[in-house]
PDB file of N, CA and C in Angstrom:
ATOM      1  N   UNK A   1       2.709 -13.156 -36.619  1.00  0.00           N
ATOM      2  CA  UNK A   1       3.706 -14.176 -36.385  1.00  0.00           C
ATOM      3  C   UNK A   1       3.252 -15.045 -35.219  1.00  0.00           C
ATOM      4  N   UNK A   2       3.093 -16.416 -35.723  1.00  0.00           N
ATOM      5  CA  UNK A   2       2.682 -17.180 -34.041  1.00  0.00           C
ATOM      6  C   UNK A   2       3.446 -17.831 -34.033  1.00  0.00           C
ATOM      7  N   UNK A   3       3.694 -18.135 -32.523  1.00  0.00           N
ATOM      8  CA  UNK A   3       4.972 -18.654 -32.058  1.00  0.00           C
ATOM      9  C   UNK A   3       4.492 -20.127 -31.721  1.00  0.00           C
ATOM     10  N   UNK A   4       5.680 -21.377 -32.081  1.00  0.00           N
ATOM     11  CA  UNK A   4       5.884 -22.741 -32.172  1.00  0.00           C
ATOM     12  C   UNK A   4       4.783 -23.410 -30.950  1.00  0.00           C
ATOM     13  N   UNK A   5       4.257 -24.095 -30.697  1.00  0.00           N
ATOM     14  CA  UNK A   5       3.733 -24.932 -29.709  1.00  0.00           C
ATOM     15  C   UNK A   5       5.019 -25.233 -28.912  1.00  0.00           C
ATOM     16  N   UNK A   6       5.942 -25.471 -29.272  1.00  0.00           N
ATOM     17  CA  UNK A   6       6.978 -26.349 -28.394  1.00  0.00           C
ATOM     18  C   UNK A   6       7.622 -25.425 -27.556  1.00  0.00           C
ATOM     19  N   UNK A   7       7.560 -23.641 -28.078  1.00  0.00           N
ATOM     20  CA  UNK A   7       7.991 -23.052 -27.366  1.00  0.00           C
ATOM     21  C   UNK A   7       6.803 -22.617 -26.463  1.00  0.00           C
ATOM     22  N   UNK A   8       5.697 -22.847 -26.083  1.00  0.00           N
ATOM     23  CA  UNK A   8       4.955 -22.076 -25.491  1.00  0.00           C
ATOM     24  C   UNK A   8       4.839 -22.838 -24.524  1.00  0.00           C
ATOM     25  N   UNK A   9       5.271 -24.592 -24.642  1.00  0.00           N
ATOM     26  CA  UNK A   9       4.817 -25.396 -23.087  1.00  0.00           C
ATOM     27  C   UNK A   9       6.579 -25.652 -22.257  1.00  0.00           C
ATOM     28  N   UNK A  10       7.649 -24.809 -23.035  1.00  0.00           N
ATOM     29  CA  UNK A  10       8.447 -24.855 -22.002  1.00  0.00           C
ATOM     30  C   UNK A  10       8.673 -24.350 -21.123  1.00  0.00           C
ATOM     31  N   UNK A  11       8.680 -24.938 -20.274  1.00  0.00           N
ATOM     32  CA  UNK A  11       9.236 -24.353 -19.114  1.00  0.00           C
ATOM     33  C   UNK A  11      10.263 -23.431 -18.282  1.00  0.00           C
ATOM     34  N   UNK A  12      10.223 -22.253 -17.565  1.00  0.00           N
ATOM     35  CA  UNK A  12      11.405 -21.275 -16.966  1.00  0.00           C
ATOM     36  C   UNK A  12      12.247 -21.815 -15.754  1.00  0.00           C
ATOM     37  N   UNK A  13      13.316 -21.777 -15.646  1.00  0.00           N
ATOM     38  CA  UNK A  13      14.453 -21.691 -15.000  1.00  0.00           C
ATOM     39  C   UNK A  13      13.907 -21.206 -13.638  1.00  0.00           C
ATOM     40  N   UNK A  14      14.546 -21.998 -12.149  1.00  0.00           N
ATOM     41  CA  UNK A  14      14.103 -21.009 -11.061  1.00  0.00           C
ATOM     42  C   UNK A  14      14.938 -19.689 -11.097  1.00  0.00           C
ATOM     43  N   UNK A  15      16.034 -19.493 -11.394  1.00  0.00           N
ATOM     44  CA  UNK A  15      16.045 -17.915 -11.346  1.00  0.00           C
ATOM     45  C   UNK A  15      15.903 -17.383 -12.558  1.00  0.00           C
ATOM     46  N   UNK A  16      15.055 -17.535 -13.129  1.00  0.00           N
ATOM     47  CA  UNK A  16      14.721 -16.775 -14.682  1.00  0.00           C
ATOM     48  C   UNK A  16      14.383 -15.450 -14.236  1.00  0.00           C
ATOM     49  N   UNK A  17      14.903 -14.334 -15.522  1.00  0.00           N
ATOM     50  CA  UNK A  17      15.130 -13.374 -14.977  1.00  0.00           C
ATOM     51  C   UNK A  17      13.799 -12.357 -16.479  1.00  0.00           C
ATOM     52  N   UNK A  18      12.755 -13.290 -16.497  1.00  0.00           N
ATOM     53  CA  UNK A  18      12.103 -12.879 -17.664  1.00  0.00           C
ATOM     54  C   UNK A  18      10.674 -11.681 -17.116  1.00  0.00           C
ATOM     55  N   UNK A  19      10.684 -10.897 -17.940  1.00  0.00           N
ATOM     56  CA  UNK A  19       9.555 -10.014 -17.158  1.00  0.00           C
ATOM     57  C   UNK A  19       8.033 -11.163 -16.450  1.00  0.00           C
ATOM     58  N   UNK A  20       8.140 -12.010 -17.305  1.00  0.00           N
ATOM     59  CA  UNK A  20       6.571 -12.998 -16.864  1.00  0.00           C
ATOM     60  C   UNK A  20       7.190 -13.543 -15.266  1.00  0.00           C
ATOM     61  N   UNK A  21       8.400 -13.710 -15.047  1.00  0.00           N
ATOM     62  CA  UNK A  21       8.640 -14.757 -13.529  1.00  0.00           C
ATOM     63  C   UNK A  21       9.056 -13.791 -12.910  1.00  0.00           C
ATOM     64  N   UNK A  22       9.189 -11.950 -13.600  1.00  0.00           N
ATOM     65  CA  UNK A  22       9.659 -11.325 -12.254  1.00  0.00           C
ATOM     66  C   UNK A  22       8.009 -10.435 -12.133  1.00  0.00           C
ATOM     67  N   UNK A  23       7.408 -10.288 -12.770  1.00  0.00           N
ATOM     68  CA  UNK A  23       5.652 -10.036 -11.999  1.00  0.00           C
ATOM     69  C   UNK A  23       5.185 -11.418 -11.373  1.00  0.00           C
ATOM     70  N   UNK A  24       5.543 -12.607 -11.665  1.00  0.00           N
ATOM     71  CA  UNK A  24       4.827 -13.418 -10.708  1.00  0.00           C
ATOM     72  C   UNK A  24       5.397 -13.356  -9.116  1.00  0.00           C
ATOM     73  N   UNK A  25       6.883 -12.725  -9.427  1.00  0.00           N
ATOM     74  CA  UNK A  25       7.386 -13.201  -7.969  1.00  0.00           C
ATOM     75  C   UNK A  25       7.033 -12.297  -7.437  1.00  0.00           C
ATOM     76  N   UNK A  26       6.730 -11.111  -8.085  1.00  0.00           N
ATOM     77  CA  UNK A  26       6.281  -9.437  -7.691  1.00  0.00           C
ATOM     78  C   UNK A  26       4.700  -9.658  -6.345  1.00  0.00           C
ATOM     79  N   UNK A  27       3.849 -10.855  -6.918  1.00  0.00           N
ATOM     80  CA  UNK A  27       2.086 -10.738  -6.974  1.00  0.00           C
ATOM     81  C   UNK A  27       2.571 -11.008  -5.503  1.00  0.00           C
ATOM     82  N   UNK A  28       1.489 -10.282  -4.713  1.00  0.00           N
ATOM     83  CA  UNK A  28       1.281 -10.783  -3.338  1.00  0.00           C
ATOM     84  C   UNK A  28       0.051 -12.092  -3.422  1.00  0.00           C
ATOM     85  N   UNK A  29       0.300 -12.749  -2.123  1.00  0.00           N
ATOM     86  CA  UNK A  29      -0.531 -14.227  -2.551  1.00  0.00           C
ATOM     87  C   UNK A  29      -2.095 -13.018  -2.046  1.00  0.00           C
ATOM     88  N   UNK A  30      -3.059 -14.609  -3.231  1.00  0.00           N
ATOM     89  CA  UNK A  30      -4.225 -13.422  -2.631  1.00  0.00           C
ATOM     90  C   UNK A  30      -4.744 -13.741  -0.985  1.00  0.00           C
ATOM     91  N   UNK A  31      -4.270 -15.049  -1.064  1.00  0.00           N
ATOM     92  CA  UNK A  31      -4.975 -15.996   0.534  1.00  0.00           C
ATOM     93  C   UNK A  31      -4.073 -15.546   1.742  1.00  0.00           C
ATOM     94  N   UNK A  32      -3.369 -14.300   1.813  1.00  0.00           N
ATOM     95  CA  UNK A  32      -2.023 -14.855   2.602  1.00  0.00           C
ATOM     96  C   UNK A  32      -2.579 -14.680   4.078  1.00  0.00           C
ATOM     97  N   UNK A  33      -1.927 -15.626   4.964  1.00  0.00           N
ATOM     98  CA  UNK A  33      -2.402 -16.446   6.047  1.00  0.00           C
ATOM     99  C   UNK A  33      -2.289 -14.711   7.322  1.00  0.00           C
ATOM    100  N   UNK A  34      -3.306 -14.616   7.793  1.00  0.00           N
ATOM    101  CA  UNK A  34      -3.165 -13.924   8.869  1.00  0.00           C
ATOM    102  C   UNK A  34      -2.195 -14.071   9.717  1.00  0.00           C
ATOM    103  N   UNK A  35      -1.743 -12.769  10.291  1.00  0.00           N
ATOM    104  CA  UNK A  35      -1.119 -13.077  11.491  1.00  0.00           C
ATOM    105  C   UNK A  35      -1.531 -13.312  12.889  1.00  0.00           C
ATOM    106  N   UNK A  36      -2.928 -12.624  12.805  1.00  0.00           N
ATOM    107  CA  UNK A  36      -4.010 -13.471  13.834  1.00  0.00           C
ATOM    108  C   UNK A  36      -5.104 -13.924  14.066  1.00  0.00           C
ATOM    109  N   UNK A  37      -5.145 -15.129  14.760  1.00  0.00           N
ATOM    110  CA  UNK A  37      -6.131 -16.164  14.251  1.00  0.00           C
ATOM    111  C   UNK A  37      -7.470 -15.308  14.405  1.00  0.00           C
ATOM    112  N   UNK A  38      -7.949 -14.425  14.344  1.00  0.00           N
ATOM    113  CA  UNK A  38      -9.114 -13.847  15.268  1.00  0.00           C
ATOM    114  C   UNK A  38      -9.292 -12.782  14.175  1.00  0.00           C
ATOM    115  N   UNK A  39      -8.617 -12.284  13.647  1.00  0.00           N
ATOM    116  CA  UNK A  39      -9.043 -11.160  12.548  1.00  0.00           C
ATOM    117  C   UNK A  39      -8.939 -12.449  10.934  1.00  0.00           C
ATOM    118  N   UNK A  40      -9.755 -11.994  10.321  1.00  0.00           N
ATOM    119  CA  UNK A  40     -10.478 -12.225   9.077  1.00  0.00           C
ATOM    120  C   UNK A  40     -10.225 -11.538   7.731  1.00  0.00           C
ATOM    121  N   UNK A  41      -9.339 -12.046   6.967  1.00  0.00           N
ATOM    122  CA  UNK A  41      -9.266 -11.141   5.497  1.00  0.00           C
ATOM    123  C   UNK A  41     -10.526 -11.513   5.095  1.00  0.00           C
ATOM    124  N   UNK A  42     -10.671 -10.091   4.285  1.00  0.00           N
ATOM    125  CA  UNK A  42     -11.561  -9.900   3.107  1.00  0.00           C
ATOM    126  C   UNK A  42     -12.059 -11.411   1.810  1.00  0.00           C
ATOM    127  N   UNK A  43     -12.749 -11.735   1.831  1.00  0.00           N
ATOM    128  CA  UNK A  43     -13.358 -13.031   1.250  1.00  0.00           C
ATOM    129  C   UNK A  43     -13.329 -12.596  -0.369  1.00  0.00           C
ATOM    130  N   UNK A  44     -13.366 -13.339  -1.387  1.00  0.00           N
ATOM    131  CA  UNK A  44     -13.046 -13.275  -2.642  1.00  0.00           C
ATOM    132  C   UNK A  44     -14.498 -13.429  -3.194  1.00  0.00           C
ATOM    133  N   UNK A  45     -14.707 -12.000  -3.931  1.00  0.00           N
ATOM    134  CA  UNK A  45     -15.830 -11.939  -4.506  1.00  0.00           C
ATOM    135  C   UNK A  45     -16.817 -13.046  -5.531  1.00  0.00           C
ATOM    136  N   UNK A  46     -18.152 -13.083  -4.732  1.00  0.00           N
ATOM    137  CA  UNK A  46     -18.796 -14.537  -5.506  1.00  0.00           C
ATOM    138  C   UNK A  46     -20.304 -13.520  -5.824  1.00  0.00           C
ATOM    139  N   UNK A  47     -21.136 -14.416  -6.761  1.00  0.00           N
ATOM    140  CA  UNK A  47     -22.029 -14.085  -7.650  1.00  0.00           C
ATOM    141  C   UNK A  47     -23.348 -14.737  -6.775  1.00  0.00           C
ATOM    142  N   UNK A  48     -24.230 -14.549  -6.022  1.00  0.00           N
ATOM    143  CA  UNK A  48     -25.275 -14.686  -5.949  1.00  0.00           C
ATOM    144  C   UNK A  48     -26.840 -14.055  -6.013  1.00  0.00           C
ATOM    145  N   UNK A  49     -27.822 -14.414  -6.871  1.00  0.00           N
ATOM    146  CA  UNK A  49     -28.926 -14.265  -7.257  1.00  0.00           C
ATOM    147  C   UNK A  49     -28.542 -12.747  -8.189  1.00  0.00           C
ATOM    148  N   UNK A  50     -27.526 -13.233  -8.979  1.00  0.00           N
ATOM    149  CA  UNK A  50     -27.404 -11.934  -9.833  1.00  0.00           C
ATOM    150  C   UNK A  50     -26.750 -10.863  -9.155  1.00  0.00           C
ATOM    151  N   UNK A  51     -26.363 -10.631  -7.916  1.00  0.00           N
ATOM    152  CA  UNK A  51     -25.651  -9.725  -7.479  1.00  0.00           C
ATOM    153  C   UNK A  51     -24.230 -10.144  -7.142  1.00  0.00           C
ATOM    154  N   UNK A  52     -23.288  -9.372  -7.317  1.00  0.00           N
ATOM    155  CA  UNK A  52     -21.646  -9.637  -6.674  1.00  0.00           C
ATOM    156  C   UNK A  52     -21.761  -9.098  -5.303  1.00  0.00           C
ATOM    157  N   UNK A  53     -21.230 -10.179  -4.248  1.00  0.00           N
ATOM    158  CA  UNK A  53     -20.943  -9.938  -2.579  1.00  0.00           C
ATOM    159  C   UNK A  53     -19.377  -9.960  -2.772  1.00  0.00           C
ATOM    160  N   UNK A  54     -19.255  -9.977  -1.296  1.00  0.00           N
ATOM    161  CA  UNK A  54     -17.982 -10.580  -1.048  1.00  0.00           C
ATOM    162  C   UNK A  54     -18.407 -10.249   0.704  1.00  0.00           C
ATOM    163  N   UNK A  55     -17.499 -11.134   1.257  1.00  0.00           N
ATOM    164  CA  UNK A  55     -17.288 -11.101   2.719  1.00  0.00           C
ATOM    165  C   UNK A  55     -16.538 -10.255   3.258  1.00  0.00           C
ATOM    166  N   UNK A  56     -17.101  -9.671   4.063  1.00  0.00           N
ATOM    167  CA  UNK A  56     -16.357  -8.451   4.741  1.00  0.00           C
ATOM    168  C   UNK A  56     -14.790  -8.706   5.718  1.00  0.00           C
ATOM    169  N   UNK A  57     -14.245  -7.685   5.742  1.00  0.00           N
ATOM    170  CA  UNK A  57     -12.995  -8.086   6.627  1.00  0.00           C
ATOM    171  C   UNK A  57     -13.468  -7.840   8.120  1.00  0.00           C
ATOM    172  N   UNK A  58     -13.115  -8.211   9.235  1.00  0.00           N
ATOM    173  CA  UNK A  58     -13.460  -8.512  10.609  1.00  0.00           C
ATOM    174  C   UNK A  58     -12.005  -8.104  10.874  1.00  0.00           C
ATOM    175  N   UNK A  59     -11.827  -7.675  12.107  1.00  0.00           N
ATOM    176  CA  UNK A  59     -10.643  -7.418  13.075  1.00  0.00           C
ATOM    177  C   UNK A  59     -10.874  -7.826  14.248  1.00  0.00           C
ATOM    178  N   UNK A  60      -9.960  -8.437  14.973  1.00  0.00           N
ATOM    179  CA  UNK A  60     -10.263  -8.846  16.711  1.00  0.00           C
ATOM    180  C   UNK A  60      -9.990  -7.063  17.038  1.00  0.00           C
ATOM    181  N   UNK A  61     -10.340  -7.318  18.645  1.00  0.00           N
ATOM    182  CA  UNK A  61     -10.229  -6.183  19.071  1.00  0.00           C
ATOM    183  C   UNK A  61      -9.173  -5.619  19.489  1.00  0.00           C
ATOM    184  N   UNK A  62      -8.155  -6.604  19.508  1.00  0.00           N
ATOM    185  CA  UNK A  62      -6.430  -6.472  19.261  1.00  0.00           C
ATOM    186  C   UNK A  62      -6.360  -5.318  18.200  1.00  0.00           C
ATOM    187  N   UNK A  63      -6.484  -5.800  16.923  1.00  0.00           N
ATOM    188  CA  UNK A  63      -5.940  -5.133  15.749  1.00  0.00           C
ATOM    189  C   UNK A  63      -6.966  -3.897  15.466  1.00  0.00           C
ATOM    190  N   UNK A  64      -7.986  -3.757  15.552  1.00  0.00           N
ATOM    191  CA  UNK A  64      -9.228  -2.851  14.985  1.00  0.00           C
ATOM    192  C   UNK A  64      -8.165  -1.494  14.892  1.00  0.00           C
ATOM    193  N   UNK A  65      -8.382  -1.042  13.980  1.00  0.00           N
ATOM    194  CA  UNK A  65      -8.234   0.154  13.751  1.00  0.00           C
ATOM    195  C   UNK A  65      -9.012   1.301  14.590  1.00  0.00           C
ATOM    196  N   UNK A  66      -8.141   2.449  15.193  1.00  0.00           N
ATOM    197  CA  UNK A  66      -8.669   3.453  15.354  1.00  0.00           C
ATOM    198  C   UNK A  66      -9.930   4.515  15.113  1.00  0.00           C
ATOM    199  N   UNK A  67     -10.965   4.353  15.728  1.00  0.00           N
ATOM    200  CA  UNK A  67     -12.061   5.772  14.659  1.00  0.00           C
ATOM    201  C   UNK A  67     -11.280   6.580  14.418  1.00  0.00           C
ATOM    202  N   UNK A  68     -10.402   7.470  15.577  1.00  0.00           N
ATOM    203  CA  UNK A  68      -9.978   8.728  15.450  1.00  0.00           C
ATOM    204  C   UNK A  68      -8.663   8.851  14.409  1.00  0.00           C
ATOM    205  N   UNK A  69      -8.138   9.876  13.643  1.00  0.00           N
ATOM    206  CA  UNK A  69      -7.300   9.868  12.749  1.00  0.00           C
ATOM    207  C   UNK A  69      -5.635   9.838  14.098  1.00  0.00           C
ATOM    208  N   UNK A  70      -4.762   9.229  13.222  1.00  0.00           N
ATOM    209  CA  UNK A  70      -3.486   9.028  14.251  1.00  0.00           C
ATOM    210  C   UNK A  70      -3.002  10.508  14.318  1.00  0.00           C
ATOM    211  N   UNK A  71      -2.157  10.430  15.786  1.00  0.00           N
ATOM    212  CA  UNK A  71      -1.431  11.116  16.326  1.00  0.00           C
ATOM    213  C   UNK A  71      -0.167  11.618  15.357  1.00  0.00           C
ATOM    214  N   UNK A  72       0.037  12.824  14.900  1.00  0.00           N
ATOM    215  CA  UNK A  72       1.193  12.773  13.885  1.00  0.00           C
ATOM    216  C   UNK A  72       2.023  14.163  13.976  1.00  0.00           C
ATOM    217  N   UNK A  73       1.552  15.035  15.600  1.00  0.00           N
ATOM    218  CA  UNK A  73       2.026  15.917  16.058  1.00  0.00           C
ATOM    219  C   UNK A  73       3.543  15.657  16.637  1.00  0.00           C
ATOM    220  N   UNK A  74       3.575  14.696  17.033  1.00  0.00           N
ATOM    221  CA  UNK A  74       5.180  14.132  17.730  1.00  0.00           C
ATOM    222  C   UNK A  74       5.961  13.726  16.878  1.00  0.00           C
ATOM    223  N   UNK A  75       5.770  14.009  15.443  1.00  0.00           N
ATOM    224  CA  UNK A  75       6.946  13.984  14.559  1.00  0.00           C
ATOM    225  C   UNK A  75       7.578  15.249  13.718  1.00  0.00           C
ATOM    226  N   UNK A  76       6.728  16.531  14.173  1.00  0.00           N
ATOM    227  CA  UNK A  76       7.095  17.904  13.721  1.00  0.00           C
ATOM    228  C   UNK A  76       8.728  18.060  14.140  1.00  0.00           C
ATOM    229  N   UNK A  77       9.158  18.854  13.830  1.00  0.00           N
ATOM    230  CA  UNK A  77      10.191  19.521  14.432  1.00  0.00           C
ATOM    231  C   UNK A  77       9.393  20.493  15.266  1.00  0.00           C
ATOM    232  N   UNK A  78      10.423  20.733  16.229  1.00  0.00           N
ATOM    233  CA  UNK A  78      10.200  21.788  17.177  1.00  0.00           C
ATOM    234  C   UNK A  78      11.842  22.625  16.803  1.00  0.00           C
ATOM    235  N   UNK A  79      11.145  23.475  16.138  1.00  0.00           N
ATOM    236  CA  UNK A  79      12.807  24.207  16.187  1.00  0.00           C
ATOM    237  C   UNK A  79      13.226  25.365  17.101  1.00  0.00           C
ATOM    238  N   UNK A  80      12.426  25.448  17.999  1.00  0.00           N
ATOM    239  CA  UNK A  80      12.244  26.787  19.000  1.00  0.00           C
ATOM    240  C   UNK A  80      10.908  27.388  19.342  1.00  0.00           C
ATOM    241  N   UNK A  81      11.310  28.787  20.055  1.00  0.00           N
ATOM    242  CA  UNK A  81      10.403  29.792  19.807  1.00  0.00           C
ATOM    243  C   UNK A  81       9.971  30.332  18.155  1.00  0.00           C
ATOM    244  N   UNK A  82       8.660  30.497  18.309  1.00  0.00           N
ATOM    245  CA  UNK A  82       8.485  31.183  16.464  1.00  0.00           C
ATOM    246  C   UNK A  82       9.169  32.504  16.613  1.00  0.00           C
ATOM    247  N   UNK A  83       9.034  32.648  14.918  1.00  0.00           N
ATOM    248  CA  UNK A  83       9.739  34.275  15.116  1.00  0.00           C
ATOM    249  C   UNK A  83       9.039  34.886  14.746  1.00  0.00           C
ATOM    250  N   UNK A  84       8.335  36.255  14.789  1.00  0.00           N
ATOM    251  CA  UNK A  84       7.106  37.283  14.651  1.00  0.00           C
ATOM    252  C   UNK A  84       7.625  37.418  13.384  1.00  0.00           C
ATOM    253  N   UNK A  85       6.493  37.584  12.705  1.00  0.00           N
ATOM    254  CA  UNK A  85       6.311  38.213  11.364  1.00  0.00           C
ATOM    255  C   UNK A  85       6.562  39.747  11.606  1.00  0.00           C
ATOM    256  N   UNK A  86       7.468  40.378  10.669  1.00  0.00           N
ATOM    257  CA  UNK A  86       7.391  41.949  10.510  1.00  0.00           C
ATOM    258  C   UNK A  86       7.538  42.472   9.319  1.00  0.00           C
ATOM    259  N   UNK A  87       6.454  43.372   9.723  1.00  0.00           N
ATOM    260  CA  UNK A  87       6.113  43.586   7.638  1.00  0.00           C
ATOM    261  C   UNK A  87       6.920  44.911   7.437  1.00  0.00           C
ATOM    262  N   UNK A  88       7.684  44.911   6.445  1.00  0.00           N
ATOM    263  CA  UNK A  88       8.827  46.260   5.501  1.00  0.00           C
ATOM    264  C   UNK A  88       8.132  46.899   4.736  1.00  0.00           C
ATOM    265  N   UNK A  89       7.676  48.010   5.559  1.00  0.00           N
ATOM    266  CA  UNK A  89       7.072  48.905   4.730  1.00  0.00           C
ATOM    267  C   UNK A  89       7.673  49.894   4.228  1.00  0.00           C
ATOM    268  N   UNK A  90       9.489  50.287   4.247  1.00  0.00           N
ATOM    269  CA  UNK A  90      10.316  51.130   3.135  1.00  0.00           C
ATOM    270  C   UNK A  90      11.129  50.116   2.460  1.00  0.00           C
ATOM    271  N   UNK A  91      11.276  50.223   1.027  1.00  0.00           N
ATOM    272  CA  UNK A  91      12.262  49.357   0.005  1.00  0.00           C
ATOM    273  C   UNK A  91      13.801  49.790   0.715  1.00  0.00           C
ATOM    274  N   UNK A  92      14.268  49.040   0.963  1.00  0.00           N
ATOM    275  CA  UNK A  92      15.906  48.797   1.779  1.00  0.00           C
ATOM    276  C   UNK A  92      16.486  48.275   0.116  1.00  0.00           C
ATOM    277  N   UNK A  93      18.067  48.386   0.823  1.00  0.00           N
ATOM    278  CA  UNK A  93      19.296  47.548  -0.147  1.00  0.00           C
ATOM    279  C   UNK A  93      19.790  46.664   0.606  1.00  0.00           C
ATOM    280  N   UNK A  94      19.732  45.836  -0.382  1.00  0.00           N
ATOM    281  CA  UNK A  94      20.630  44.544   0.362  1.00  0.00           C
ATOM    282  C   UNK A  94      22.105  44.773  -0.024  1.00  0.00           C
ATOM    283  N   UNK A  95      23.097  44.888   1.462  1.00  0.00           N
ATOM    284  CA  UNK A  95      24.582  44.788   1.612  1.00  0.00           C
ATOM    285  C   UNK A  95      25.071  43.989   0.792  1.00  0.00           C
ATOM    286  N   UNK A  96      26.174  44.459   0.839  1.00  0.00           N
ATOM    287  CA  UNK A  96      27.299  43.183   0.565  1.00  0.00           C
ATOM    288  C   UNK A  96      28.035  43.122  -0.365  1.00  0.00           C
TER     289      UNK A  96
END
C-alpha cells in the first residue's frame, strides 16, 4: 500500500502528539553549545585517506575528570556498631 504524495509533504502541528515529533523532540542536539568556552566536544566523524577520525574531546582543567575512581564511601549508611557473627551449632525451636 503506498501512501498519497499529498500526504507525505504535509506538514505537523506544533504540539503534534505523533510518535515521529515525539522522537524528534526526544533527540539531544548533536552540536549542543558547551557550557565552557575552554572544554571541546567530541568532533563529528570524517573520512580521510580511507580511514574514519574524528576529533577528540579536550577538557579545561576546570572540568577534567578525575584519574582516581569517586569517593562513594560517604553515602553508606552507618547504622552502628557491627554485630558479630555467631554460628548455631544445636537445631533450636522457634517460639511463639
Amino acid at each position: 500500500m503506498a501512501a498519497s504524495p499529498y500526504y507525505l509533504r504535509q506538514t505537523h502541528t506544533p504540539d503534534c502528539a505523533c510518535s515521529v515529533c515525539w522522537s524528534a523532540r526526544q533527540v539531544i542536539p548533536l552540536h549542543s553549545p558547551s557550557p565552557c568556552p575552554d572544554c571541546r566536544p567530541p568532533g563529528l566523524p570524517y573520512r580521510e585517506d580511507g580511514r574514519w577520525l574524528c576529533r577528540p574531546r579536550s577538557f579545561c582543567a576546570k572540568h577534567d575528570p578525575s584519574r582516581r575512581p569517586p569517593k562513594y564511601w560517604h553515602v553508606v549508611y552507618d547504622s552502628g556498631k557491627p554485630t558479630p557473627f555467631v554460628p548455631v551449632r544445636e537445631a533450636f525451636q522457634l517460639e511463639g
